[in-house]
C-alpha atoms as a PDB file:
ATOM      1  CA  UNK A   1     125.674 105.815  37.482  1.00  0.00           C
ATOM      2  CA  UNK A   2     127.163 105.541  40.723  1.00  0.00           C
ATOM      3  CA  UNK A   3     128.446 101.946  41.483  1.00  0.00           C
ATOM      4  CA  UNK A   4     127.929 100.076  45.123  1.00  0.00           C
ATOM      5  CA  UNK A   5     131.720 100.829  46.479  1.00  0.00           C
ATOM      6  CA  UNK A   6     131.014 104.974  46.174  1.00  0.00           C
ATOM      7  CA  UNK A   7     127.743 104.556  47.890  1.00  0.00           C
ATOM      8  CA  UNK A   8     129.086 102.699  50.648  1.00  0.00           C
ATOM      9  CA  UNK A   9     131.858 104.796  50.931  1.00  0.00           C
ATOM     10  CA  UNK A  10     129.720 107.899  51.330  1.00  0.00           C
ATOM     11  CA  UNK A  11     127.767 106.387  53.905  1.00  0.00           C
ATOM     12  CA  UNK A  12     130.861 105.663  55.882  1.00  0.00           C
ATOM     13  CA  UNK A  13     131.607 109.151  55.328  1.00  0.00           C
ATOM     14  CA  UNK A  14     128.410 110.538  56.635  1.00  0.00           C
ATOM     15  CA  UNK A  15     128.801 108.174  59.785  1.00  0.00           C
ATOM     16  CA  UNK A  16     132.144 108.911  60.774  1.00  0.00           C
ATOM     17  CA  UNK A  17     131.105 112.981  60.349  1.00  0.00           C
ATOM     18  CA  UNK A  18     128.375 112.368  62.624  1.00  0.00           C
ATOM     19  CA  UNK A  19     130.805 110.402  65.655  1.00  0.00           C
ATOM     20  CA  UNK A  20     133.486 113.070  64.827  1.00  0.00           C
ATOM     21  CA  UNK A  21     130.661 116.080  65.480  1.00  0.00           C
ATOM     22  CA  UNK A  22     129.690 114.201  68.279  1.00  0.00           C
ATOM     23  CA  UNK A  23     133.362 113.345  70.027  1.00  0.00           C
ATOM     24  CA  UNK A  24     133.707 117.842  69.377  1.00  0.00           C
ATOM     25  CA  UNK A  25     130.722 118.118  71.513  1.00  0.00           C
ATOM     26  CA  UNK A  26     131.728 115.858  73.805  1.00  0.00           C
ATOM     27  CA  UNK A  27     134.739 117.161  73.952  1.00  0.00           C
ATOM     28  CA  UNK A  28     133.680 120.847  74.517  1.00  0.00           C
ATOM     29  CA  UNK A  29     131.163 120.028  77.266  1.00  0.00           C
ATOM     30  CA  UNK A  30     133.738 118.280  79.001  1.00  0.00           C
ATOM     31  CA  UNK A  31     136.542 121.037  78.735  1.00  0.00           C
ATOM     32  CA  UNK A  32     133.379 123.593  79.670  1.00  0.00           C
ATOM     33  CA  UNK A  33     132.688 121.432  82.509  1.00  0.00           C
ATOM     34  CA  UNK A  34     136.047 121.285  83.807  1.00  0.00           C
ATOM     35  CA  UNK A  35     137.142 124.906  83.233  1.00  0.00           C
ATOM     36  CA  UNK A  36     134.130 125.678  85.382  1.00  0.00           C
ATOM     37  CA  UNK A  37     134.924 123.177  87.913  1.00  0.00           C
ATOM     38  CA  UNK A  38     138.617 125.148  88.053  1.00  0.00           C
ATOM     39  CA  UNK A  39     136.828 128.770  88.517  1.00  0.00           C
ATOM     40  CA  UNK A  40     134.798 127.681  91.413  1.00  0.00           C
ATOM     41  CA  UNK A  41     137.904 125.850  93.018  1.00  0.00           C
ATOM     42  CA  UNK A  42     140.146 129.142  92.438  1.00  0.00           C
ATOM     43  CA  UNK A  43     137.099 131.384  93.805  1.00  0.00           C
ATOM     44  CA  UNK A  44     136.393 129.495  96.932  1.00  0.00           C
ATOM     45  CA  UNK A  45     139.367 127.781  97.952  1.00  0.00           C
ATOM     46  CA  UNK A  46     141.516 131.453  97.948  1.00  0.00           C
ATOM     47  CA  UNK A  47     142.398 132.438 101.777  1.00  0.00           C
ATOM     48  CA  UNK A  48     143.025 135.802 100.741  1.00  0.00           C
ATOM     49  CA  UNK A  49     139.887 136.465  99.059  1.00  0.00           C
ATOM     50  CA  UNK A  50     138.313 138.084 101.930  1.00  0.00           C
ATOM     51  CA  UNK A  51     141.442 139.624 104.012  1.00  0.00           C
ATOM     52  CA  UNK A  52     141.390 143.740 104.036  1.00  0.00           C
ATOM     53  CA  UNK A  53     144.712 145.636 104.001  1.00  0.00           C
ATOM     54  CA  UNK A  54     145.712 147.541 106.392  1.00  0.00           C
ATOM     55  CA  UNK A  55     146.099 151.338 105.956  1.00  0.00           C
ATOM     56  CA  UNK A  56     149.639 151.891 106.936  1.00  0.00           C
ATOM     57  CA  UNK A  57     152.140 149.117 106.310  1.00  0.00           C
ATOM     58  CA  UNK A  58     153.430 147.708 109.575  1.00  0.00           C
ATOM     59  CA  UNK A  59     157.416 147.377 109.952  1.00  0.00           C
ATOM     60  CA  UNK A  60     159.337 144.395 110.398  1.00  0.00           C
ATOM     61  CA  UNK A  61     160.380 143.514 113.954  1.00  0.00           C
ATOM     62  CA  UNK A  62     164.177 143.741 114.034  1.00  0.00           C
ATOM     63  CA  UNK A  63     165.875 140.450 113.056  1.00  0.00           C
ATOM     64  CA  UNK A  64     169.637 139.549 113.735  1.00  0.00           C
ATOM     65  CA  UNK A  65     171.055 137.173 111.552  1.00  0.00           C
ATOM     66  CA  UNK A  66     174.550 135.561 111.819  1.00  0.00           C
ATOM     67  CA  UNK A  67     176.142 134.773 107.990  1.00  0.00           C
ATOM     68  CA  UNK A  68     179.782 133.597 107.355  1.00  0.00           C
ATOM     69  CA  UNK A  69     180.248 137.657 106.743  1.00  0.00           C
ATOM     70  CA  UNK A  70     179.157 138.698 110.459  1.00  0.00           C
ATOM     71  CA  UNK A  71     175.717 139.920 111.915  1.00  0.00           C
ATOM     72  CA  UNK A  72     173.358 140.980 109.441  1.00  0.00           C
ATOM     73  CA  UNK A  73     170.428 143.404 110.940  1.00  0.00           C
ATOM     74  CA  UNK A  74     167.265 144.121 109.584  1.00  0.00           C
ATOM     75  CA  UNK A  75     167.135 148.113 111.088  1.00  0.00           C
ATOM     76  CA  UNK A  76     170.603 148.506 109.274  1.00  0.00           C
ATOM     77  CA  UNK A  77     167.972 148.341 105.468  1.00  0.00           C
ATOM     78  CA  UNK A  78     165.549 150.477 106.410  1.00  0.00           C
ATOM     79  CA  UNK A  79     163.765 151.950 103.268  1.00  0.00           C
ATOM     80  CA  UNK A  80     165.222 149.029 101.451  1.00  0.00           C
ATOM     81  CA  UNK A  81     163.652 146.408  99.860  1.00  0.00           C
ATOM     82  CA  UNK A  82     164.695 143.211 101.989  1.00  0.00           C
ATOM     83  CA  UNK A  83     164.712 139.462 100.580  1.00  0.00           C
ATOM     84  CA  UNK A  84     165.037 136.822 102.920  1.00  0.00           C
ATOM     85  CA  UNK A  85     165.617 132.719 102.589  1.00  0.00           C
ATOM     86  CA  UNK A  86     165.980 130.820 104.642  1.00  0.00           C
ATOM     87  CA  UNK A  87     167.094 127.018 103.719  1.00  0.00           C
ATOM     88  CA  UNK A  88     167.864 124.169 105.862  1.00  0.00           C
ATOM     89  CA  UNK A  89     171.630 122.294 104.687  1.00  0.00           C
ATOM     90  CA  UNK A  90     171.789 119.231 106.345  1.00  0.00           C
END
């Protein structure tokens, strides 16, 4: 014979099963939502999307930069893979 306190207890149970299963769908629809949301923003908010590259890569125009070390040319690393940054000290 099952006593008052176990049947209440169940029914708690069974109620807080059926707000948890509801808070997962929630949950999901919302995440769903807002991953599709992120898709659309990345697909039509990207500048590059649509740009074509050109067949032949065009070169740099020659730069002269003065360092603590002297003049630093651009033609001088031609072939080479050149880094540049440039940072404001102030």
């Amino acid at each position: 014979m099952t006593s008052f306190r176990s049947k209440n207890k169940s029914k708690a149970q069974a109620q807080h099963r059926r707000k948890s299963s509801h808070r997962n769908r929630l949950a999901r629809a919302v995440a769903a939502g807002g991953l599709g949301l992120f898709a659309a923003w990345v697909a039509f908010s990207n500048p590059l999307a649509g740009t074509v590259r050109s067949a032949e890569p065009v070169p740099a125009p020659d730069i002269t930069l003065t360092t603590q070390q002297g003049d630093y040319r651009i033609s001088e690393h031609k072939g080479e893979t050149v880094a540049l940054f440039f940072a404001f000290v102030g």
